[in-house]
N, C-alpha and C. Protein backbone atom coordinates (compact mmCIF):
# COMPACT_ATOMS: atom_id res chain seq x y z
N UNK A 1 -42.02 -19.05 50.06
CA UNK A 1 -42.76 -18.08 49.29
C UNK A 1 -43.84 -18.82 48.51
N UNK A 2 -45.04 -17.99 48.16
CA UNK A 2 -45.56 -18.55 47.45
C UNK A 2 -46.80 -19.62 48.18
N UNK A 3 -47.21 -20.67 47.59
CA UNK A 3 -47.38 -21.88 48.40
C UNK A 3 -46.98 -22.73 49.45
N UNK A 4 -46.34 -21.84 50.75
CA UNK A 4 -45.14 -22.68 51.80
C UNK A 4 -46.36 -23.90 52.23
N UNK A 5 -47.22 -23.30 52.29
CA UNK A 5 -48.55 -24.95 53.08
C UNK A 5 -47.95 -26.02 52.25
N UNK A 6 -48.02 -25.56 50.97
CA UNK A 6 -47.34 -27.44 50.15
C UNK A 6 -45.94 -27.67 49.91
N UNK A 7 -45.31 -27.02 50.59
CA UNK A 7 -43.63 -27.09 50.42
C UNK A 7 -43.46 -28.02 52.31
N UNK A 8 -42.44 -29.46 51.40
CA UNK A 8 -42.12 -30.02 52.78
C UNK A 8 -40.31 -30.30 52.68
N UNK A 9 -39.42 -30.16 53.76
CA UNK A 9 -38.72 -30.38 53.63
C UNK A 9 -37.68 -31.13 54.67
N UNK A 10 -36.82 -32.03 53.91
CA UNK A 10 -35.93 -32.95 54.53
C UNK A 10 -34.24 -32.74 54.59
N UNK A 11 -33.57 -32.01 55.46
CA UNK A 11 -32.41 -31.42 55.09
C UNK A 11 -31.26 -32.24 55.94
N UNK A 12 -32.02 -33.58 56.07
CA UNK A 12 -31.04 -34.63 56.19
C UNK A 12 -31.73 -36.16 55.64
N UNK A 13 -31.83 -35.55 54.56
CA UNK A 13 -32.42 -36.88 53.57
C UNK A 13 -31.42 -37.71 53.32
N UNK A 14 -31.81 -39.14 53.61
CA UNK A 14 -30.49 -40.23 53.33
C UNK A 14 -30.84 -40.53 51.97
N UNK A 15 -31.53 -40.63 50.86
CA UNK A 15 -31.72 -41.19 50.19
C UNK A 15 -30.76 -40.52 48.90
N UNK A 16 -29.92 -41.72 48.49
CA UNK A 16 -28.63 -41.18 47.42
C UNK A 16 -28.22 -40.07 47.91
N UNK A 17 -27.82 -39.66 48.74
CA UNK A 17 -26.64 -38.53 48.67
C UNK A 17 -25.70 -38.45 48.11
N UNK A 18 -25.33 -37.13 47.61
CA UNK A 18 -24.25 -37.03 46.69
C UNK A 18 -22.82 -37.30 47.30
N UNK A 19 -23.04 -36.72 48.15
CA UNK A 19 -21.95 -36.73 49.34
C UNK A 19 -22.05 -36.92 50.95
N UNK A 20 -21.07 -37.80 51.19
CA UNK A 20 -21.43 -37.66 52.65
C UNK A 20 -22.61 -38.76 53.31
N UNK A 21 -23.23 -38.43 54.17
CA UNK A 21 -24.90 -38.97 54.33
C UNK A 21 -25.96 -38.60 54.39
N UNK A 22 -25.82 -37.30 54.13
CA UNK A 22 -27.23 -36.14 53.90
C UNK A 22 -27.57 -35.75 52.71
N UNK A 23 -28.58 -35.06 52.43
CA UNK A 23 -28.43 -34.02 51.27
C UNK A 23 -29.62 -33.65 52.06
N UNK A 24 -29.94 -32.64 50.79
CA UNK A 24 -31.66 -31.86 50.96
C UNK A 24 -32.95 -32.04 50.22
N UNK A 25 -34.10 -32.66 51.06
CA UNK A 25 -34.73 -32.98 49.45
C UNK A 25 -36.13 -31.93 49.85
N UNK A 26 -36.28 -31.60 49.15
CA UNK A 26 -37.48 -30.43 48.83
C UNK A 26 -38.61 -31.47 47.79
N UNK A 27 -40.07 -31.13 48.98
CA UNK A 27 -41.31 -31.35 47.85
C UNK A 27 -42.21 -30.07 47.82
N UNK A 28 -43.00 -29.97 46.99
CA UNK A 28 -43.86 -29.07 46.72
C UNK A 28 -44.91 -30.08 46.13
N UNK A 29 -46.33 -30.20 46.82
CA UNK A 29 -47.11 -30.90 46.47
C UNK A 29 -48.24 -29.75 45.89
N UNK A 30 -48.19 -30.47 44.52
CA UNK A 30 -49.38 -28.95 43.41
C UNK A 30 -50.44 -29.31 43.83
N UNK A 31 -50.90 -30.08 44.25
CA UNK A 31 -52.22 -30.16 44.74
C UNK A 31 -52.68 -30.13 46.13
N UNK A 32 -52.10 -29.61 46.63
CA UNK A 32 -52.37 -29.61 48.34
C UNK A 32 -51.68 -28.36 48.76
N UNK A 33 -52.91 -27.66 48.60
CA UNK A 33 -52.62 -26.25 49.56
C UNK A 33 -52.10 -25.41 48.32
N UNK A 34 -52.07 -25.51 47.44
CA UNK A 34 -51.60 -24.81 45.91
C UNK A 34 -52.40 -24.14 45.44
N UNK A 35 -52.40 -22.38 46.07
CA UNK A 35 -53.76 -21.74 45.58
C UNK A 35 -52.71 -20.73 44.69
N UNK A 36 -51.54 -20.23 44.91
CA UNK A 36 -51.28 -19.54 44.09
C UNK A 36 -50.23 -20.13 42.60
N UNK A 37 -50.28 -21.42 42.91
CA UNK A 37 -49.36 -22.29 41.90
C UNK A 37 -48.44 -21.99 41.20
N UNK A 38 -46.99 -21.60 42.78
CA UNK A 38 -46.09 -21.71 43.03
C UNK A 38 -45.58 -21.78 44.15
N UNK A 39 -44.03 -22.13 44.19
CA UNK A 39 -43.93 -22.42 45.75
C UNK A 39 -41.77 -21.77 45.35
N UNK A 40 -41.78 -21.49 46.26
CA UNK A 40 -40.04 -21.19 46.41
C UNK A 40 -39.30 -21.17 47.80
N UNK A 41 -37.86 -20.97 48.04
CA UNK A 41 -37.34 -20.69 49.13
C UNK A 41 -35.86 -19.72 48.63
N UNK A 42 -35.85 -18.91 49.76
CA UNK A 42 -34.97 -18.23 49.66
C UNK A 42 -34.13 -18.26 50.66
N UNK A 43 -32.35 -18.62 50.39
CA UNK A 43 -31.40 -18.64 51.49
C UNK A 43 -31.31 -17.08 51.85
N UNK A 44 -31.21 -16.69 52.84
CA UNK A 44 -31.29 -14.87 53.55
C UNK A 44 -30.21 -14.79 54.26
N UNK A 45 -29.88 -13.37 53.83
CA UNK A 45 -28.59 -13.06 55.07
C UNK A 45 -28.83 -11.65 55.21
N UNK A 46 -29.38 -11.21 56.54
CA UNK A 46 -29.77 -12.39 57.72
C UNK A 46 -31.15 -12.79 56.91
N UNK A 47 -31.22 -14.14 57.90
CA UNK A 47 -32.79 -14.45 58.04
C UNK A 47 -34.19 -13.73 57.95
N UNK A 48 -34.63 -14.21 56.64
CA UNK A 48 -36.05 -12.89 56.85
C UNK A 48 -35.49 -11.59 56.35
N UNK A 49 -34.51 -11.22 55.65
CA UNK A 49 -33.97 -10.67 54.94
C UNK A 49 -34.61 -9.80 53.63
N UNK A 50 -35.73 -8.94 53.53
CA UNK A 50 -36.09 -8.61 52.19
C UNK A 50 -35.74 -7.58 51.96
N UNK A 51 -34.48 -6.85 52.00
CA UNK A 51 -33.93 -5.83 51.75
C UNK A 51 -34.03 -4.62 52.56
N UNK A 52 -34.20 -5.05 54.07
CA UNK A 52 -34.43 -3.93 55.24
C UNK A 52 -32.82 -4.03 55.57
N UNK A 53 -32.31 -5.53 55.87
CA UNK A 53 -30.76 -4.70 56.20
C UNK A 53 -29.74 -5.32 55.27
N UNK A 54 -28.50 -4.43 55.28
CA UNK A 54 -27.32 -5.54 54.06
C UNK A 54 -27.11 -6.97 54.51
N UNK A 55 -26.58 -7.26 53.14
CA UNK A 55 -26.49 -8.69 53.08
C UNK A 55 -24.77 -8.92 53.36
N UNK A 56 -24.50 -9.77 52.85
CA UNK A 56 -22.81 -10.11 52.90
C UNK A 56 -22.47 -9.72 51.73
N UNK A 57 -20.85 -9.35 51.94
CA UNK A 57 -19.94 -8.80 50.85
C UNK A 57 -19.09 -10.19 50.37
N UNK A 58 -19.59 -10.48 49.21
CA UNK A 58 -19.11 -12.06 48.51
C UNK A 58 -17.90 -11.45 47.20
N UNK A 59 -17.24 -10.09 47.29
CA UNK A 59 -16.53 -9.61 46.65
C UNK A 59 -15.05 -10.64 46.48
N UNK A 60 -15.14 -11.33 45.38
CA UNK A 60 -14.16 -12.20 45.00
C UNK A 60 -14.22 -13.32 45.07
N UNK A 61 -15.88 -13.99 45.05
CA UNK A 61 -15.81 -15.42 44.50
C UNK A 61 -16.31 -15.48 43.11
N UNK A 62 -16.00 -16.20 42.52
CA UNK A 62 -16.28 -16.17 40.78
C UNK A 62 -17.36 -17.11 40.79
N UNK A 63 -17.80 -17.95 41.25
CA UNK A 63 -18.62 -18.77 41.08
C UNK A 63 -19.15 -18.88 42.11
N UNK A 64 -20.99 -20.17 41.73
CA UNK A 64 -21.96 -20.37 42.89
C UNK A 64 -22.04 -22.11 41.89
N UNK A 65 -21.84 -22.90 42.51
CA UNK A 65 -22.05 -24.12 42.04
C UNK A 65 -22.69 -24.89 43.45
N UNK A 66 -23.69 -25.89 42.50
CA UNK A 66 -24.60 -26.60 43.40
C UNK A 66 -24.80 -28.24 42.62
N UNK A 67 -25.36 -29.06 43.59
CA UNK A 67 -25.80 -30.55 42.85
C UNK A 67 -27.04 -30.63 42.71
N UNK A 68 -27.91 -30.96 41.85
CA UNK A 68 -29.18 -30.91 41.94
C UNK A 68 -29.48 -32.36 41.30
N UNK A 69 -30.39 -33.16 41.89
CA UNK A 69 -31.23 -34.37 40.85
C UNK A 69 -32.85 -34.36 41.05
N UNK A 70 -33.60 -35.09 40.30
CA UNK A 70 -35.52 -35.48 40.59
C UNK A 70 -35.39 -36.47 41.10
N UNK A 71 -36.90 -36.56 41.58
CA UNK A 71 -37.08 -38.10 41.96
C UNK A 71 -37.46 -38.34 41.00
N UNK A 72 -38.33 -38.03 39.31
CA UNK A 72 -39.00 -38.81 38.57
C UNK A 72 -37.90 -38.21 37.41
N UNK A 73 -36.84 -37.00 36.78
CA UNK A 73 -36.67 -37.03 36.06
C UNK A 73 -37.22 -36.15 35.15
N UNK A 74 -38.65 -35.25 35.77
CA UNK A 74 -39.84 -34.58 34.65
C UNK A 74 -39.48 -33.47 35.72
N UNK A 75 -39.08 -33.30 36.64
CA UNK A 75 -39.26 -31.64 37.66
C UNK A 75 -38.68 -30.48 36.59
N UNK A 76 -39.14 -29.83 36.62
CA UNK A 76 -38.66 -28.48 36.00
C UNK A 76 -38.59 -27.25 37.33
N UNK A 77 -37.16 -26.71 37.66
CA UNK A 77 -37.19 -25.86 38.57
C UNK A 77 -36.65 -24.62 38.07
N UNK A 78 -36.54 -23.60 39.03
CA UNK A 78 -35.77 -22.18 38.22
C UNK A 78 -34.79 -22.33 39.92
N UNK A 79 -33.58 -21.33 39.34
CA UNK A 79 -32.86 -20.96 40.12
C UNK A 79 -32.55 -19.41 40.42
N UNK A 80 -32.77 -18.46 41.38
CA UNK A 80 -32.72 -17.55 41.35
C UNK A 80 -31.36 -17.51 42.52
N UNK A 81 -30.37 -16.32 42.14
CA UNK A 81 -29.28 -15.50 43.03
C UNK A 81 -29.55 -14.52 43.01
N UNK A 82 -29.48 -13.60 44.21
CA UNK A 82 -29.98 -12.35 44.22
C UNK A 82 -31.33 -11.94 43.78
N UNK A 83 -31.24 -10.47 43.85
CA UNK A 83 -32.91 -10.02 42.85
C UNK A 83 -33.98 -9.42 44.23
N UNK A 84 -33.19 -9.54 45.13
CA UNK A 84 -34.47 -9.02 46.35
C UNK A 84 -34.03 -7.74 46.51
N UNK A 85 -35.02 -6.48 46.63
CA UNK A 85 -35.23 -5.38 46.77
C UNK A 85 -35.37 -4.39 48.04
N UNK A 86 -35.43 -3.58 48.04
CA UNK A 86 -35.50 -3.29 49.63
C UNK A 86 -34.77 -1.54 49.38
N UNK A 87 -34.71 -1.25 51.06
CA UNK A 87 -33.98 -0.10 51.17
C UNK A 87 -32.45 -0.59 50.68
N UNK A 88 -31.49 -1.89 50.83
CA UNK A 88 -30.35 -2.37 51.35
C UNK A 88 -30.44 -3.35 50.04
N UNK A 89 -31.03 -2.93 48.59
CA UNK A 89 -30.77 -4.28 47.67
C UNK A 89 -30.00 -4.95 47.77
N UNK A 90 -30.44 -6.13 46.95
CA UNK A 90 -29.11 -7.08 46.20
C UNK A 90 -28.38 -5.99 45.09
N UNK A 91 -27.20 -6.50 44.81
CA UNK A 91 -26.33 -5.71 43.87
C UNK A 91 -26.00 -6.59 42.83
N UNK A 92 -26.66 -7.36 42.73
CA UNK A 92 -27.09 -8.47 41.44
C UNK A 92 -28.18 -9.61 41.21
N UNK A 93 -28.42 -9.53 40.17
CA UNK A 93 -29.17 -10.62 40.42
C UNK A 93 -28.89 -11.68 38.85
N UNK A 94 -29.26 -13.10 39.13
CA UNK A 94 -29.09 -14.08 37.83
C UNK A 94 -29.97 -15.12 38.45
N UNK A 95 -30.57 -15.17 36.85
CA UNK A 95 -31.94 -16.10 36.99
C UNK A 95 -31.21 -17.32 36.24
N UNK A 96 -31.77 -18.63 36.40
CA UNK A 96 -31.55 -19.70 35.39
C UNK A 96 -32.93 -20.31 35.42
N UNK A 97 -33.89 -20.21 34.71
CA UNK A 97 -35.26 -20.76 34.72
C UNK A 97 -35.23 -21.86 33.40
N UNK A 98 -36.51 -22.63 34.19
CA UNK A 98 -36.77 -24.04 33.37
C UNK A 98 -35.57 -25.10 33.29
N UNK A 99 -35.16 -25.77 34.36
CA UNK A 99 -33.91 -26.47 34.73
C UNK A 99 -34.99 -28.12 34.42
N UNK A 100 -34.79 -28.50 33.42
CA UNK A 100 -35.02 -29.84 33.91
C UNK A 100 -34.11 -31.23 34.16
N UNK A 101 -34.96 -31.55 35.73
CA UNK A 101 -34.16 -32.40 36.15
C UNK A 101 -33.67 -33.59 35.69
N UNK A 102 -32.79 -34.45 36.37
CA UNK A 102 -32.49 -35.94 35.95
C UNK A 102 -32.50 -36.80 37.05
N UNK A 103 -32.53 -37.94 37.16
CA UNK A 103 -32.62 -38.82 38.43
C UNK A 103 -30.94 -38.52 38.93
N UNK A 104 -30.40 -38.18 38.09
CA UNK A 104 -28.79 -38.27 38.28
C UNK A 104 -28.14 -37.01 38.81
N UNK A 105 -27.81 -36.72 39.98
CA UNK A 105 -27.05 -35.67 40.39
C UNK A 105 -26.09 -35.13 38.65
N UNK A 106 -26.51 -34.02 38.79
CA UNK A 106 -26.32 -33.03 38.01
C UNK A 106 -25.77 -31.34 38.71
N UNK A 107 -24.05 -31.27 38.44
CA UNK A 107 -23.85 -29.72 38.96
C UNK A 107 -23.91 -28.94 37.45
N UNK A 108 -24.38 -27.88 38.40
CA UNK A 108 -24.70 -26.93 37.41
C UNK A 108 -23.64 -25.59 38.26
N UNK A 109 -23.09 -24.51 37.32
CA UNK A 109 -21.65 -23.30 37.80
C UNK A 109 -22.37 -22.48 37.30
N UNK A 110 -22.58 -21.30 38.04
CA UNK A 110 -23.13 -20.00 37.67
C UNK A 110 -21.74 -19.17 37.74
N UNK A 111 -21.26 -18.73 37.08
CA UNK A 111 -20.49 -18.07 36.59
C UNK A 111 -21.10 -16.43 37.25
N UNK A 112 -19.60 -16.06 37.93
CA UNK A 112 -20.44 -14.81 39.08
C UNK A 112 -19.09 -13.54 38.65
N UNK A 113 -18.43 -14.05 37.81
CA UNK A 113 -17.72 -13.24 37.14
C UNK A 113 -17.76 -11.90 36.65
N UNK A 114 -17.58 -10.69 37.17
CA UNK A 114 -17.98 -9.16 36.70
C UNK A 114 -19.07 -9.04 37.50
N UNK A 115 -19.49 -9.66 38.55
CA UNK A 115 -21.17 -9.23 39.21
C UNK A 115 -20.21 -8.40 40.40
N UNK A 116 -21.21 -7.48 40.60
CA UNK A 116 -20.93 -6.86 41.80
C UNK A 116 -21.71 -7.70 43.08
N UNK A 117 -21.31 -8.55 43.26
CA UNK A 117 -21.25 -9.05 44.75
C UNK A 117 -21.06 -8.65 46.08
N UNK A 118 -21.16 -6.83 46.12
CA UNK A 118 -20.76 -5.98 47.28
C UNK A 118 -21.95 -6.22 48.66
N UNK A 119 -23.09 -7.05 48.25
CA UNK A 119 -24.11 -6.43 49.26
C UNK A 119 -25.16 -8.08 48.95
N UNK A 120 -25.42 -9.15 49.32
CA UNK A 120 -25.68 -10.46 48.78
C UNK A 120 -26.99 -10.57 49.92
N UNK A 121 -27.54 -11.07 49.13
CA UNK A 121 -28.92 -10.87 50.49
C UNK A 121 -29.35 -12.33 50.49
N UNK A 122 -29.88 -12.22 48.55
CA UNK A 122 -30.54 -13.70 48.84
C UNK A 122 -30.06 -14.52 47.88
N UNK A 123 -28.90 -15.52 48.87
CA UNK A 123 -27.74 -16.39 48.15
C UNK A 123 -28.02 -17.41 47.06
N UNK A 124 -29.60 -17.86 47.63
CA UNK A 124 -29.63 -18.51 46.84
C UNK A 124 -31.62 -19.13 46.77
N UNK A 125 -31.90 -19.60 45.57
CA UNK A 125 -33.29 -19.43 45.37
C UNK A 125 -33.94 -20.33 44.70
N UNK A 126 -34.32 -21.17 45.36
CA UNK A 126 -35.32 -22.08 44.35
C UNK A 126 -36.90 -21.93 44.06
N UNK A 127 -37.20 -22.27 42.96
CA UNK A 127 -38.78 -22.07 42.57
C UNK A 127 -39.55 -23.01 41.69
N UNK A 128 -40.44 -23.21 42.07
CA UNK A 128 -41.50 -24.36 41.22
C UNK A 128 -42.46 -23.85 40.90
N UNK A 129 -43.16 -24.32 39.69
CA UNK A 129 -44.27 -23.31 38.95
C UNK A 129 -45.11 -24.39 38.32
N UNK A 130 -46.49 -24.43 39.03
CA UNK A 130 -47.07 -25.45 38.99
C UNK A 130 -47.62 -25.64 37.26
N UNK A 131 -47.36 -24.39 36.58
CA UNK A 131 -47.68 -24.71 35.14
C UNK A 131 -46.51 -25.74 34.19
N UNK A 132 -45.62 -25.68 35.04
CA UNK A 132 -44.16 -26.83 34.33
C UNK A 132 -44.47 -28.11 35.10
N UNK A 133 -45.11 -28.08 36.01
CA UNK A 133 -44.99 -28.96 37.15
C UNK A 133 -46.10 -29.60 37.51
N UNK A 134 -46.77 -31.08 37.81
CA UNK A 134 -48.05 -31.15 38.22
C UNK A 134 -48.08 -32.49 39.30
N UNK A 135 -48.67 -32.85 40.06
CA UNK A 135 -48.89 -33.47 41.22
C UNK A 135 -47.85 -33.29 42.20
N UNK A 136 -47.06 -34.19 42.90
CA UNK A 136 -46.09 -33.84 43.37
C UNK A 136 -44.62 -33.87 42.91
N UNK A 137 -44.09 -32.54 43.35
CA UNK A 137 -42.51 -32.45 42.74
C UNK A 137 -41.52 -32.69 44.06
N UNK A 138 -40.87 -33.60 43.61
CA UNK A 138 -39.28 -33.84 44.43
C UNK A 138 -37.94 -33.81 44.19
N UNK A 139 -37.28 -33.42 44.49
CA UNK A 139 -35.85 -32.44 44.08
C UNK A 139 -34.92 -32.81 45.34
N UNK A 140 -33.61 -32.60 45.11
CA UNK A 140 -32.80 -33.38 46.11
C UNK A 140 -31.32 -31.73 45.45
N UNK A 141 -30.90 -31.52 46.57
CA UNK A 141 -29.93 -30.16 46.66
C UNK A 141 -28.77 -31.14 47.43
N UNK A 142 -27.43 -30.47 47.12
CA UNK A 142 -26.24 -30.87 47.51
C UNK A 142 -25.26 -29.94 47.84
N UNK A 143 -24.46 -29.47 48.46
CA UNK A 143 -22.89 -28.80 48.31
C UNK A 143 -23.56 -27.68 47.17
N UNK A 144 -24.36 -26.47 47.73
CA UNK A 144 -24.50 -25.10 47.08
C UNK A 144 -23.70 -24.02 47.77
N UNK A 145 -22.63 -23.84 46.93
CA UNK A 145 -21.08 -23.13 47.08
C UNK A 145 -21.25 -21.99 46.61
N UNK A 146 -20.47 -21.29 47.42
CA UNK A 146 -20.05 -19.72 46.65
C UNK A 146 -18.37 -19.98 46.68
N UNK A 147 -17.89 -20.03 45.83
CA UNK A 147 -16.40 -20.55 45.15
C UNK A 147 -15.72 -19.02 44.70
């Protein structure tokens, strides 16, 4: 979404993994191809998903926990669950905006407790906003759970 021309991504990045020998590392370069200065991705179920058909019924997990670190330490990201619209909405949505990063794998627990989770479209959501953010941003994702 957004700026995809400056969004590049590596979803078998060796570099520090948290676990295992992969992780995910996401860039968004603000200056290249950054006309609307922002950039995001959204996990879909299904694919391409904007609220034309239902999503999954996640009725009885309490939590969404993920690993997140920077490459410099200064990234500021938001996290979005749910929130996409359509004939077939989401049946919740929770924002966590202005996350700043650390070089250090960092989990963060969204607490999914009392959400109606009947109808889940878009699991999960990252976003960069080139006004928190300036030249290039790099971010590294790990083990993003629905628990």
């Amino acid at each position: 979404m957004g700026d995809v021309g400056a969004i590049s991504v590596d979803a078998q990045c060796t570099t520090k993994p948290k676990n295992g020998k992969y992780c995910m590392r996401w860039t968004y370069s603000v200056s290249r191809d950054a006309k609307t200065g922002w950039a995001g991705v959204y996990w879909q179920y299904p694919v391409n998903n904007w609220g034309s058909k239902k999503g999954l019924d996640l009725t009885g997990h309490k939590r969404l926990t993920f690993w997140v670190r920077g490459d410099t330490g200064k990234e500021i990201i938001n996290i979005t669950l749910g929130g996409i619209k359509g004939a077939f909405p989401d049946s919740f949505m929770k924002e966590i905006k202005g996350i700043k990063l650390s070089t250090h794998w960092r989990q963060y627990v969204i607490d999914l407790s009392g959400r109606d989770l009947s109808n889940v479209i878009g699991g999960f959501c990252w976003t960069v906003d080139s006004k928190q953010n300036t030249g290039v941003v790099t971010f590294y994702f790990s083990d993003i759970v629905y628990e």
